[in-house]
PDB file of N, CA and C in Angstrom:
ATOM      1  N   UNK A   1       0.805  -1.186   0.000  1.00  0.00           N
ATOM      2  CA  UNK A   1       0.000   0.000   0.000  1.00  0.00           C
ATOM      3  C   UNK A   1       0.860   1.267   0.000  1.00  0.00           C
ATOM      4  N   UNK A   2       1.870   1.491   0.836  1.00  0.00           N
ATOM      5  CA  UNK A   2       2.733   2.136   1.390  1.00  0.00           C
ATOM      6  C   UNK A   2       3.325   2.649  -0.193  1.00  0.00           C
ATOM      7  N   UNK A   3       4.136   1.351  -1.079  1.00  0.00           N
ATOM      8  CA  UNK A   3       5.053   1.463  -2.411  1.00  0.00           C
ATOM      9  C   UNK A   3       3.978   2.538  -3.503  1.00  0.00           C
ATOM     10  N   UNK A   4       2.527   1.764  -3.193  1.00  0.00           N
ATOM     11  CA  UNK A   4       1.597   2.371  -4.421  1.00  0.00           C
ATOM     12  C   UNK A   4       1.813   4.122  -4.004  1.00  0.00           C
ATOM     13  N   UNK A   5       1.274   4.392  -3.006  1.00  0.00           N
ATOM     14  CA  UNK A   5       1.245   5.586  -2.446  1.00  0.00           C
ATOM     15  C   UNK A   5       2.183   6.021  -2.943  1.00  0.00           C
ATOM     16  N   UNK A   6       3.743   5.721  -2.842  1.00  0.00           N
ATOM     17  CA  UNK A   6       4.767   6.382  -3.014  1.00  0.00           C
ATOM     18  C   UNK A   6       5.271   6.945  -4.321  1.00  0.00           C
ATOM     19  N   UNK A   7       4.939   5.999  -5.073  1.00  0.00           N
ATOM     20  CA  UNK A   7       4.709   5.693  -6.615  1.00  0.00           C
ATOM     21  C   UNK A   7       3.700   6.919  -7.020  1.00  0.00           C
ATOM     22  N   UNK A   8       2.768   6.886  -6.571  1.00  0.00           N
ATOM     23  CA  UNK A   8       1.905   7.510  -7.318  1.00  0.00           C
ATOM     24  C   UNK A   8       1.889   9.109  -6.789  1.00  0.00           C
ATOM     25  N   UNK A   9       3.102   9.539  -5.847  1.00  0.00           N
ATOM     26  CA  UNK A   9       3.286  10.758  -5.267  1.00  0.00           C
ATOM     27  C   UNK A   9       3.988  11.562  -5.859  1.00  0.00           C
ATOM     28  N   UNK A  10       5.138  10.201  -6.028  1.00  0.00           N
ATOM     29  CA  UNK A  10       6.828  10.427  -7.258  1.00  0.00           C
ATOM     30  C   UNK A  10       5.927  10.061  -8.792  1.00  0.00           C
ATOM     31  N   UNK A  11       5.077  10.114  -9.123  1.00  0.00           N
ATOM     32  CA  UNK A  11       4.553  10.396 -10.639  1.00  0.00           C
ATOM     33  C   UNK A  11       4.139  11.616 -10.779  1.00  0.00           C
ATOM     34  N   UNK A  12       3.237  11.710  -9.870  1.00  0.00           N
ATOM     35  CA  UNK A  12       2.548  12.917  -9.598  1.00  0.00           C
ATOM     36  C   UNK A  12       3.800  14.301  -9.936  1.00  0.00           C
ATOM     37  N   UNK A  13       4.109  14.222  -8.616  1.00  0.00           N
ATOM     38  CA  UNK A  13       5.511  15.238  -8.656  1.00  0.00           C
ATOM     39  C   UNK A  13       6.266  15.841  -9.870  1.00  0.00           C
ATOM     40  N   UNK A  14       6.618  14.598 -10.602  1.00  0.00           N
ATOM     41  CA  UNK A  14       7.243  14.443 -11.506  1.00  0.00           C
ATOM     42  C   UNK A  14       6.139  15.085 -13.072  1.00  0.00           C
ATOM     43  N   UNK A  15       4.962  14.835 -13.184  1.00  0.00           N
ATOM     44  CA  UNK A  15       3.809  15.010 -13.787  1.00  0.00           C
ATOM     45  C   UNK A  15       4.269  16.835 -13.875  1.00  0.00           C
ATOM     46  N   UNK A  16       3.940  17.836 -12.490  1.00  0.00           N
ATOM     47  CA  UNK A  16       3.806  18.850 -12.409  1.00  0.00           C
ATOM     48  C   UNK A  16       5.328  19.542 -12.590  1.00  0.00           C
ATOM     49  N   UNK A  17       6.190  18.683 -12.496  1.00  0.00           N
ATOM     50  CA  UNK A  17       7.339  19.160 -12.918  1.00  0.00           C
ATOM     51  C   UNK A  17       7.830  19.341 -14.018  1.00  0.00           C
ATOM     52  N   UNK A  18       7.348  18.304 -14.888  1.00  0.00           N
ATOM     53  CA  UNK A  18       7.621  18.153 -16.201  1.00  0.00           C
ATOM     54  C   UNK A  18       7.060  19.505 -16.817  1.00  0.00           C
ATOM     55  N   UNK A  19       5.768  19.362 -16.583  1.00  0.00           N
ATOM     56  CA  UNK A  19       4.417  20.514 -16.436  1.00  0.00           C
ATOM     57  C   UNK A  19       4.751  21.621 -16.614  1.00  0.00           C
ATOM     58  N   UNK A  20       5.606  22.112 -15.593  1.00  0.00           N
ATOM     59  CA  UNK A  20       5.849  23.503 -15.101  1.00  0.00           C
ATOM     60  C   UNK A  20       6.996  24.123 -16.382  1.00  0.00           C
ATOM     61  N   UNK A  21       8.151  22.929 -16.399  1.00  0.00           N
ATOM     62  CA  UNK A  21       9.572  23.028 -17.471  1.00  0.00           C
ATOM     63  C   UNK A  21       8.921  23.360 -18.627  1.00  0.00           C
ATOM     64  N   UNK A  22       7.684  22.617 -19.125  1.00  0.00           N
ATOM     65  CA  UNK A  22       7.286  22.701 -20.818  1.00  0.00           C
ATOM     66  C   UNK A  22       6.994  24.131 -20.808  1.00  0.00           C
ATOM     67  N   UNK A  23       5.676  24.637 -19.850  1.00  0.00           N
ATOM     68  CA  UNK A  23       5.131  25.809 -19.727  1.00  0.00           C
ATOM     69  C   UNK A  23       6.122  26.708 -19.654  1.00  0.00           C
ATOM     70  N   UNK A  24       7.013  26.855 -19.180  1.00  0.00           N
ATOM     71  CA  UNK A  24       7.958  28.095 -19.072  1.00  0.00           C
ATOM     72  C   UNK A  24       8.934  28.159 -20.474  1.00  0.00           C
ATOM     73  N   UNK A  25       9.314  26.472 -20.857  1.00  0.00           N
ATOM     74  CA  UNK A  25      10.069  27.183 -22.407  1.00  0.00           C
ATOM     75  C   UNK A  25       8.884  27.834 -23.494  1.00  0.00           C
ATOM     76  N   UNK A  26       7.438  27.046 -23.004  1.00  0.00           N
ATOM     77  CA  UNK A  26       6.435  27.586 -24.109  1.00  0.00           C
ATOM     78  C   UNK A  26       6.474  29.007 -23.978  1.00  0.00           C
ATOM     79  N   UNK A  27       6.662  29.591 -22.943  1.00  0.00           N
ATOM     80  CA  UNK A  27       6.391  30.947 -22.791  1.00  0.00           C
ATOM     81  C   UNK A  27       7.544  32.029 -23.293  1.00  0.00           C
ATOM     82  N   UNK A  28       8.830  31.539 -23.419  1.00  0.00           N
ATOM     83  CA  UNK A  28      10.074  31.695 -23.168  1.00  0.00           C
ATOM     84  C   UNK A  28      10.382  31.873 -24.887  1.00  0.00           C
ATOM     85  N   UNK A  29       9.253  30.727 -25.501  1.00  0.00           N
ATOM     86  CA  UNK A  29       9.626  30.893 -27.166  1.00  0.00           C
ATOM     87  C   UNK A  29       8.419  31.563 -28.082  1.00  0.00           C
ATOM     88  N   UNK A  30       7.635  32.545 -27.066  1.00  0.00           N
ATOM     89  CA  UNK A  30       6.358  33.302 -27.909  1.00  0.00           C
ATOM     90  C   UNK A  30       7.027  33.976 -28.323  1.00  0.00           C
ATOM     91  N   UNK A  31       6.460  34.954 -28.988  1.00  0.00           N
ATOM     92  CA  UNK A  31       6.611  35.636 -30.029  1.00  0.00           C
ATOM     93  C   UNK A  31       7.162  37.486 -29.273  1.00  0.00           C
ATOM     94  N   UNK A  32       6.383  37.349 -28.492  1.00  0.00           N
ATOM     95  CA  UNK A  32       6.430  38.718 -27.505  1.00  0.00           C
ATOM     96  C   UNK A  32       7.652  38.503 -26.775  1.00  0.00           C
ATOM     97  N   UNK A  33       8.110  37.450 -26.652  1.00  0.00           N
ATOM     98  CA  UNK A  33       9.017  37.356 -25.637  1.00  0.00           C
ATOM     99  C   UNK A  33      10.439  37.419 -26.032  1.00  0.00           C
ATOM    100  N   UNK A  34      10.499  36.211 -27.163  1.00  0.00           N
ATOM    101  CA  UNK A  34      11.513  37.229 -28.741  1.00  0.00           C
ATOM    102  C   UNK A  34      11.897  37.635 -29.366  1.00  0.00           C
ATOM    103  N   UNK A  35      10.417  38.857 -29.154  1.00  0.00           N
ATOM    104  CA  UNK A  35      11.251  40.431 -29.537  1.00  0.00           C
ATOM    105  C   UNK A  35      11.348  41.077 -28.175  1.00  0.00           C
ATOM    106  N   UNK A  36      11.305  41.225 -26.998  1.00  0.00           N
ATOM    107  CA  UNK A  36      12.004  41.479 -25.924  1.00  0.00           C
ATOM    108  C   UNK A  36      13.073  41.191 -25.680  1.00  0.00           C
ATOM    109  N   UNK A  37      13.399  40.046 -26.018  1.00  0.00           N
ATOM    110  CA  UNK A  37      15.151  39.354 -25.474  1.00  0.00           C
ATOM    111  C   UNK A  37      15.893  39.808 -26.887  1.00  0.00           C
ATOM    112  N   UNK A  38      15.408  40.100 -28.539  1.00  0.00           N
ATOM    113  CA  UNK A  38      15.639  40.221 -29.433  1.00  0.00           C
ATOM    114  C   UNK A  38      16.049  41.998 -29.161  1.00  0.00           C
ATOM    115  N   UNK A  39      15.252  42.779 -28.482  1.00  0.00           N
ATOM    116  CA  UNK A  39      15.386  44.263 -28.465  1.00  0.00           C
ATOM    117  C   UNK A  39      16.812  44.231 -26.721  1.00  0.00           C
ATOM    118  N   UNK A  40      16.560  43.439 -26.455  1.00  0.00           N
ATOM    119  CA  UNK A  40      17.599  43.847 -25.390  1.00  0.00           C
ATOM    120  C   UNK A  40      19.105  43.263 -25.885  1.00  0.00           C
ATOM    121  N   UNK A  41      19.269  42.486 -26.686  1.00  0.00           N
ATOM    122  CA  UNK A  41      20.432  42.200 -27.357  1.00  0.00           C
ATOM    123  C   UNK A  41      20.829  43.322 -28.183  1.00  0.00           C
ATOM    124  N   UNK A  42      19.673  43.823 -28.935  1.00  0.00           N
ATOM    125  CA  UNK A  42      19.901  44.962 -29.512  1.00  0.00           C
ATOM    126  C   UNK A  42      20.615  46.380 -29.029  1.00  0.00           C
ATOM    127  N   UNK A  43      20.158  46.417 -27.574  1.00  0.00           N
ATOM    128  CA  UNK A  43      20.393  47.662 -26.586  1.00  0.00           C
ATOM    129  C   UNK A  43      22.188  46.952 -26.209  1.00  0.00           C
ATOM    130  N   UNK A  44      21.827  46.029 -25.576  1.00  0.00           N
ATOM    131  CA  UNK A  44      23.170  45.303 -25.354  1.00  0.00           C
ATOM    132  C   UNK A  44      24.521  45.753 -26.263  1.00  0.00           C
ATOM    133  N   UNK A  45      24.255  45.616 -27.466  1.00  0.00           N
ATOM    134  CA  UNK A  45      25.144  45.143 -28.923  1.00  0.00           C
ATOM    135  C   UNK A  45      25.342  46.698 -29.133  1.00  0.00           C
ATOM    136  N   UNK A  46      24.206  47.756 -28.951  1.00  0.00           N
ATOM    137  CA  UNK A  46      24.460  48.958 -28.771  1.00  0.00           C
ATOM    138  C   UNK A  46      25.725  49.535 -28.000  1.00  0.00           C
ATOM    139  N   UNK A  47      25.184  49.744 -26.765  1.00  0.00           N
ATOM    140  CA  UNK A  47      26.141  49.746 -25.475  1.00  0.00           C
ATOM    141  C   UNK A  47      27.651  49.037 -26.261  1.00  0.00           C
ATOM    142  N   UNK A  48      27.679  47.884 -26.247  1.00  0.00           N
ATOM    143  CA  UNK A  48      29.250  47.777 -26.450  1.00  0.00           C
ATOM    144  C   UNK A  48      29.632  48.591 -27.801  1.00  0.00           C
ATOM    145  N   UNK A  49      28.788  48.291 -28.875  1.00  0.00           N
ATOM    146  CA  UNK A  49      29.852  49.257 -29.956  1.00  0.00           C
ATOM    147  C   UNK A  49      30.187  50.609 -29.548  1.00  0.00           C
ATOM    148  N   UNK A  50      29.410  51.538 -28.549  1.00  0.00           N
ATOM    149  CA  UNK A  50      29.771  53.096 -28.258  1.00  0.00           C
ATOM    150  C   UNK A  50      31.007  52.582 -27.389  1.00  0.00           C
ATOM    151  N   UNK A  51      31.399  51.548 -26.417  1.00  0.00           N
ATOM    152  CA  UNK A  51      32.477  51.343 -25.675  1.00  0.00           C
ATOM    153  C   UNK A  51      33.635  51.599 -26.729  1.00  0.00           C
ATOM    154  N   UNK A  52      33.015  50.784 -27.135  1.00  0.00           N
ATOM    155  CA  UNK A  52      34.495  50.535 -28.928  1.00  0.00           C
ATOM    156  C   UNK A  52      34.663  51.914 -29.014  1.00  0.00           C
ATOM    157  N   UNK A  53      33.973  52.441 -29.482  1.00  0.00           N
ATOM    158  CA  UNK A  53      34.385  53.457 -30.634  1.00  0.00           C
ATOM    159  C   UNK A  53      34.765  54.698 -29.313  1.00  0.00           C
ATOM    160  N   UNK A  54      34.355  54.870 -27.907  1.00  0.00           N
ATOM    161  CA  UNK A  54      35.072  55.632 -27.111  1.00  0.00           C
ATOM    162  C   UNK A  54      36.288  55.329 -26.578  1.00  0.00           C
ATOM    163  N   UNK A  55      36.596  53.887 -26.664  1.00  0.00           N
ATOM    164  CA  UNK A  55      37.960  53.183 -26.270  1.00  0.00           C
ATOM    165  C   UNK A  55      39.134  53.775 -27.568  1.00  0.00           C
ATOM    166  N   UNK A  56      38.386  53.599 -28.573  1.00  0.00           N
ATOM    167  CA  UNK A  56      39.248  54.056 -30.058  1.00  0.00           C
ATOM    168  C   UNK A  56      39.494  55.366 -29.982  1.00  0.00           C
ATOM    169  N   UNK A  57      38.447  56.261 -29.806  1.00  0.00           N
ATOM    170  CA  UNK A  57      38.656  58.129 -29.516  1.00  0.00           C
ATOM    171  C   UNK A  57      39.491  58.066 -28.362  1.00  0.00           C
ATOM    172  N   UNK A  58      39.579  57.369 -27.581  1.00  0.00           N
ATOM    173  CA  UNK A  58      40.378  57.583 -26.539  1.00  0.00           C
ATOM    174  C   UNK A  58      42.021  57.238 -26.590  1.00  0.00           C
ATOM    175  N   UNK A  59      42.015  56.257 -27.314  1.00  0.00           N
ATOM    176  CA  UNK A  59      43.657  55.478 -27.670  1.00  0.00           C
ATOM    177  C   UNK A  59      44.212  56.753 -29.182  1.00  0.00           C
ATOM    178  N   UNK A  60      43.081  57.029 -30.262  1.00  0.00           N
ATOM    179  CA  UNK A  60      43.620  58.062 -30.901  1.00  0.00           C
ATOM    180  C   UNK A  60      44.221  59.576 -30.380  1.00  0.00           C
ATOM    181  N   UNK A  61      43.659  59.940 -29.500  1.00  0.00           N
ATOM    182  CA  UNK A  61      43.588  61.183 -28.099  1.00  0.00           C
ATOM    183  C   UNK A  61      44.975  60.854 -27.763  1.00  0.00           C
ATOM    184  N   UNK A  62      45.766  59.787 -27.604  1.00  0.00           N
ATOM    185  CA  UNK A  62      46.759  59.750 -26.797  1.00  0.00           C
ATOM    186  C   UNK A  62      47.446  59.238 -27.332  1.00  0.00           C
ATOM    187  N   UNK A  63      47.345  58.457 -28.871  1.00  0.00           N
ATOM    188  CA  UNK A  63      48.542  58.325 -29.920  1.00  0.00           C
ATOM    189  C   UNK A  63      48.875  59.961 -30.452  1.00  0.00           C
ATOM    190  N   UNK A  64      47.840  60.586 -30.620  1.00  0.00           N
ATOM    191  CA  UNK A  64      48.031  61.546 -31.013  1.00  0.00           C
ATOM    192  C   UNK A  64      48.756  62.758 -30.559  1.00  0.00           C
ATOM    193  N   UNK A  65      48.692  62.247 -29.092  1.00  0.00           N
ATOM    194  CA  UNK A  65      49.625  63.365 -28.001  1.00  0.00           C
ATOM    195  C   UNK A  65      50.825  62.720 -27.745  1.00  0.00           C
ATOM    196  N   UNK A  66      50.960  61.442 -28.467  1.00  0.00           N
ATOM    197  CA  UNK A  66      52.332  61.044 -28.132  1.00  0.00           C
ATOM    198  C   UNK A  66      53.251  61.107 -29.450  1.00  0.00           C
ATOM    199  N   UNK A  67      52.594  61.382 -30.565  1.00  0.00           N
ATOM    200  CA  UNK A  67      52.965  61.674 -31.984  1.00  0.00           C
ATOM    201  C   UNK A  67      53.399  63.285 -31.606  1.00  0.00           C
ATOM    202  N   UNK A  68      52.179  64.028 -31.222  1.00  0.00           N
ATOM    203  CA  UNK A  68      52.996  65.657 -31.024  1.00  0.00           C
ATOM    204  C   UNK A  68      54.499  66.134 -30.280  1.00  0.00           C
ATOM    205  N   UNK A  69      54.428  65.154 -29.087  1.00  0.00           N
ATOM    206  CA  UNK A  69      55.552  65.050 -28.682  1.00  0.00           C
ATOM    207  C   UNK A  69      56.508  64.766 -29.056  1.00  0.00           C
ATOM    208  N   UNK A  70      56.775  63.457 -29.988  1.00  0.00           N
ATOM    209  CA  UNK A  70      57.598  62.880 -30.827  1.00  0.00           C
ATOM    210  C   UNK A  70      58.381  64.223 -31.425  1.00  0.00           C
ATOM    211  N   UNK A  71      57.452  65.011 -32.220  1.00  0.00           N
ATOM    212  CA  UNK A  71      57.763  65.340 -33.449  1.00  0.00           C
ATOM    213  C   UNK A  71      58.095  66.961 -32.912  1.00  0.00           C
ATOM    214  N   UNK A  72      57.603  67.371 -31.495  1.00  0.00           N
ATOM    215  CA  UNK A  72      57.873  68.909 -30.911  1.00  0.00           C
ATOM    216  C   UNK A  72      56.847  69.730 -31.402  1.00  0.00           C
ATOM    217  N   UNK A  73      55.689  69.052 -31.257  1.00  0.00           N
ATOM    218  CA  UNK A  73      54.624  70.644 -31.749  1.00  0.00           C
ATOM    219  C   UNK A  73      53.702  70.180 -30.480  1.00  0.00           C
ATOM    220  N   UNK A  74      53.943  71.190 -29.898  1.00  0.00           N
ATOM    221  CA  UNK A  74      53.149  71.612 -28.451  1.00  0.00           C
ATOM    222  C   UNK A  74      51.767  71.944 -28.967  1.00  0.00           C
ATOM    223  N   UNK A  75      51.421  72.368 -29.880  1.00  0.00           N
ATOM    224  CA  UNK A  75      49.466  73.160 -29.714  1.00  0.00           C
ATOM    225  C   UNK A  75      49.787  72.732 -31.226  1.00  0.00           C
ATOM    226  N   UNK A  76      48.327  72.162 -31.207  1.00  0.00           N
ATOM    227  CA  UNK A  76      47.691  71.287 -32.559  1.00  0.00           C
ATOM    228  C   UNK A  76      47.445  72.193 -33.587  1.00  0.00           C
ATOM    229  N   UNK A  77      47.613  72.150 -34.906  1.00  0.00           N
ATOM    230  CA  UNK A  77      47.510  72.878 -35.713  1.00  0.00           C
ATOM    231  C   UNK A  77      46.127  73.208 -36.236  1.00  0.00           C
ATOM    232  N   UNK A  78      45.755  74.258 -35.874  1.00  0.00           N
ATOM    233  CA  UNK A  78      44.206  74.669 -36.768  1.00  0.00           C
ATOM    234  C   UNK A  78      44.015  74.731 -38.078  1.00  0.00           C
ATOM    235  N   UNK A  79      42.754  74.291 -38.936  1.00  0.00           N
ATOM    236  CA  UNK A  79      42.458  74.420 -39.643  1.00  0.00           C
ATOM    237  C   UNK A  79      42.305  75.665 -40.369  1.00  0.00           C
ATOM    238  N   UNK A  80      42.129  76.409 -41.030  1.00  0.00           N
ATOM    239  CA  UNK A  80      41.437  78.218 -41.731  1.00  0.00           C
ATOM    240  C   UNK A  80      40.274  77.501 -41.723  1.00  0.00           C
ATOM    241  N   UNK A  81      39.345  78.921 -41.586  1.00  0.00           N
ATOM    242  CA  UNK A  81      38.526  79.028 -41.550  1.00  0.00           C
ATOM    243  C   UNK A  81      37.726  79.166 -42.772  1.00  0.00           C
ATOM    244  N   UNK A  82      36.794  78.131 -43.182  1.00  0.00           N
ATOM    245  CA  UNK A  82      35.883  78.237 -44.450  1.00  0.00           C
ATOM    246  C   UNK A  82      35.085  80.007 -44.313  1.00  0.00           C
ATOM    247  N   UNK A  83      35.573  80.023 -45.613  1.00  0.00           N
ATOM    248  CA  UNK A  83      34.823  81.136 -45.681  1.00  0.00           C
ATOM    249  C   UNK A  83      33.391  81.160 -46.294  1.00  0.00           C
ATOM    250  N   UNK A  84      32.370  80.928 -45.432  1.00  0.00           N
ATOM    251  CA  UNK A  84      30.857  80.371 -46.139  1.00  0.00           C
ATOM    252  C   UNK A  84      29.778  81.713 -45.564  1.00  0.00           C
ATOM    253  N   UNK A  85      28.731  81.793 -46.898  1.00  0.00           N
ATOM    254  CA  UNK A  85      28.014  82.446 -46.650  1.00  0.00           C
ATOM    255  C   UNK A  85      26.677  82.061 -45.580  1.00  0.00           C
ATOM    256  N   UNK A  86      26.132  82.836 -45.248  1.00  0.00           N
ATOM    257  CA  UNK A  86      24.902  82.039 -44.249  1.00  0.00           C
ATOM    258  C   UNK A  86      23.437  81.817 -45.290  1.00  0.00           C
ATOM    259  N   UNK A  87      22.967  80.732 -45.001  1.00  0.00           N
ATOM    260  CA  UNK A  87      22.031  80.398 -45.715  1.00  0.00           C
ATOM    261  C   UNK A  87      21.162  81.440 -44.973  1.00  0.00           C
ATOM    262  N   UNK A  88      19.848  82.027 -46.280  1.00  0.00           N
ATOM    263  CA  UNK A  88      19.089  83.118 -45.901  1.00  0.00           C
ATOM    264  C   UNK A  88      18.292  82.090 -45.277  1.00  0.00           C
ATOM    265  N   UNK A  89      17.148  83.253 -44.523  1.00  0.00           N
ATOM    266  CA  UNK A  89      16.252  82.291 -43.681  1.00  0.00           C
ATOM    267  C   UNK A  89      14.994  82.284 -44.041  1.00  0.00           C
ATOM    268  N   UNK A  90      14.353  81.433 -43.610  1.00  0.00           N
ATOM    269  CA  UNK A  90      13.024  80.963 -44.397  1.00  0.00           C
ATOM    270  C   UNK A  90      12.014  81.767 -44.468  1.00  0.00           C
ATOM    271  N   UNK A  91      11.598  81.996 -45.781  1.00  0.00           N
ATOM    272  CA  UNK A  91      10.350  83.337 -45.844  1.00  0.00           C
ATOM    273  C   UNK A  91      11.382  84.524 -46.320  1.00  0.00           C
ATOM    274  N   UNK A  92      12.638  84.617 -46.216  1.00  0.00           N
ATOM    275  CA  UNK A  92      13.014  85.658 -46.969  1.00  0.00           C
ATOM    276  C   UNK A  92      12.958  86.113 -48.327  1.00  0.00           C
ATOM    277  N   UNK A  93      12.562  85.474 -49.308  1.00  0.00           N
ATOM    278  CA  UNK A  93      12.362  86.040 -50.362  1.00  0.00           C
ATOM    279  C   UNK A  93      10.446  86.395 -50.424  1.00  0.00           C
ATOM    280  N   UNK A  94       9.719  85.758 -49.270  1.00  0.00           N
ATOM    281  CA  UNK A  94       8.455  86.701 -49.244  1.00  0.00           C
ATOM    282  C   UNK A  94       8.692  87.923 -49.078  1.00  0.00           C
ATOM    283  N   UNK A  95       9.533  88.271 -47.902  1.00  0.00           N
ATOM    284  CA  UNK A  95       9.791  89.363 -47.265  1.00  0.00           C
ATOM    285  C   UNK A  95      10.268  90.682 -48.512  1.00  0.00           C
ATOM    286  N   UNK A  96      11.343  89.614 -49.370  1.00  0.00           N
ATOM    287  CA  UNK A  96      11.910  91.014 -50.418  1.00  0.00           C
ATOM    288  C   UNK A  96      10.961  90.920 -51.443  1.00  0.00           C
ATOM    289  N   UNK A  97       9.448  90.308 -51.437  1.00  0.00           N
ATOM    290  CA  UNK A  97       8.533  90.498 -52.380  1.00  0.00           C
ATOM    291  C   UNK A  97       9.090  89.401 -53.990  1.00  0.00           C
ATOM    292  N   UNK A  98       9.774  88.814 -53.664  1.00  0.00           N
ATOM    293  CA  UNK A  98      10.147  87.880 -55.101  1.00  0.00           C
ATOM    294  C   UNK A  98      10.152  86.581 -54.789  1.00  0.00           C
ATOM    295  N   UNK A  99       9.704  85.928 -55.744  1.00  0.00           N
ATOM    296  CA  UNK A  99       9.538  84.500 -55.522  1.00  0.00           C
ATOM    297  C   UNK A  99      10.108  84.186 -56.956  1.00  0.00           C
ATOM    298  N   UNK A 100      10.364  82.849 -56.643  1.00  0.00           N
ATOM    299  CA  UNK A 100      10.919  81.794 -57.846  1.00  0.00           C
ATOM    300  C   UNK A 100       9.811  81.338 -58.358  1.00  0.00           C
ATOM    301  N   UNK A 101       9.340  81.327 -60.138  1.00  0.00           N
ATOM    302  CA  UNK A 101       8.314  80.779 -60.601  1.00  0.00           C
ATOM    303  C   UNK A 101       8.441  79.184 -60.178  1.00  0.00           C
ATOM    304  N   UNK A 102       9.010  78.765 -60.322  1.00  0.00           N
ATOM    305  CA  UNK A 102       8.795  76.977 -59.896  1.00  0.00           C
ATOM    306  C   UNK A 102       9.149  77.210 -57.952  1.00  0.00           C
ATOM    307  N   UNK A 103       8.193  77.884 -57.194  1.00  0.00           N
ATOM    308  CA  UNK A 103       8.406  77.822 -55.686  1.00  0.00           C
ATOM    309  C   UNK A 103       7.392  76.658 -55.868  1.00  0.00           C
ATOM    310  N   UNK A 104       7.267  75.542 -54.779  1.00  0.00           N
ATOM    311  CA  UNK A 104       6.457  75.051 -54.572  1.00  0.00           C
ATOM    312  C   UNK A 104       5.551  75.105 -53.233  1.00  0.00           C
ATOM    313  N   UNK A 105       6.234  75.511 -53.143  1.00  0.00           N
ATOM    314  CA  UNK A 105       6.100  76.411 -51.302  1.00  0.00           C
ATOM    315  C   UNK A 105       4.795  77.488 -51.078  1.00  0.00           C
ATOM    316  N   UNK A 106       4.875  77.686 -52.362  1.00  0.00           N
ATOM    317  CA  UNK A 106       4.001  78.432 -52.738  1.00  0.00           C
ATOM    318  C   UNK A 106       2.066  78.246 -52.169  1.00  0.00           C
ATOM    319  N   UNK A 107       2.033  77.437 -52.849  1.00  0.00           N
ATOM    320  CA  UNK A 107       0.491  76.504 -52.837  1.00  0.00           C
ATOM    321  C   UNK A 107       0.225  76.120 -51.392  1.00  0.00           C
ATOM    322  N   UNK A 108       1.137  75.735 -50.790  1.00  0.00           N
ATOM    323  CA  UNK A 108       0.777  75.324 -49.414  1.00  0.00           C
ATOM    324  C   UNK A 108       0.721  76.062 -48.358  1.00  0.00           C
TER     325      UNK A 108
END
């Protein structure tokens, strides 16, 4: 009596265990759930490439100050300055009363 009992406690057990394992990979492989683990790999994979590329700005930063030294130029050499006009601002040719026959800007 005792063995049946025991038997049928350790099936049981085993029944809701099995039970529980299926239910959680079922849940684990919906659809909602891998694009959650799919978007956090994403965030993940994010995060490390900005490491990269600040580890790289950072090792160039200090090849680069060890190249100036090398070579004796204390203060980095500037560029000249582009000489560019400023784009006019929007609505200025209402303002000077002339428009471009093909404005399209126009109509709307």
């Amino acid at each position: 009596m005792f063995r049946r009992a025991f038997w049928f406690t350790t099936g049981a057990a085993a029944g809701v265990w099995a039970t529980t394992k299926v239910q959680r990979k079922i849940r684990s492989l919906a659809p909602d759930a891998l694009a959650v683990r799919a978007a956090d790999k994403a965030v993940e994979g994010g995060h490390r490439l900005k490491e990269f590329a600040l580890d790289v700005r950072a090792g160039m930063a200090q090849r680069e100050t060890e190249l100036n030294e090398a070579l004796g130029l204390e203060t980095p050499v500037e560029a000249p300055a582009q000489a560019t006009r400023p784009l006019p601002a929007r609505g200025r040719r209402a303002e000077l009363g002339t428009t471009h026959p093909y404005d399209r800007n126009e109509d709307h």
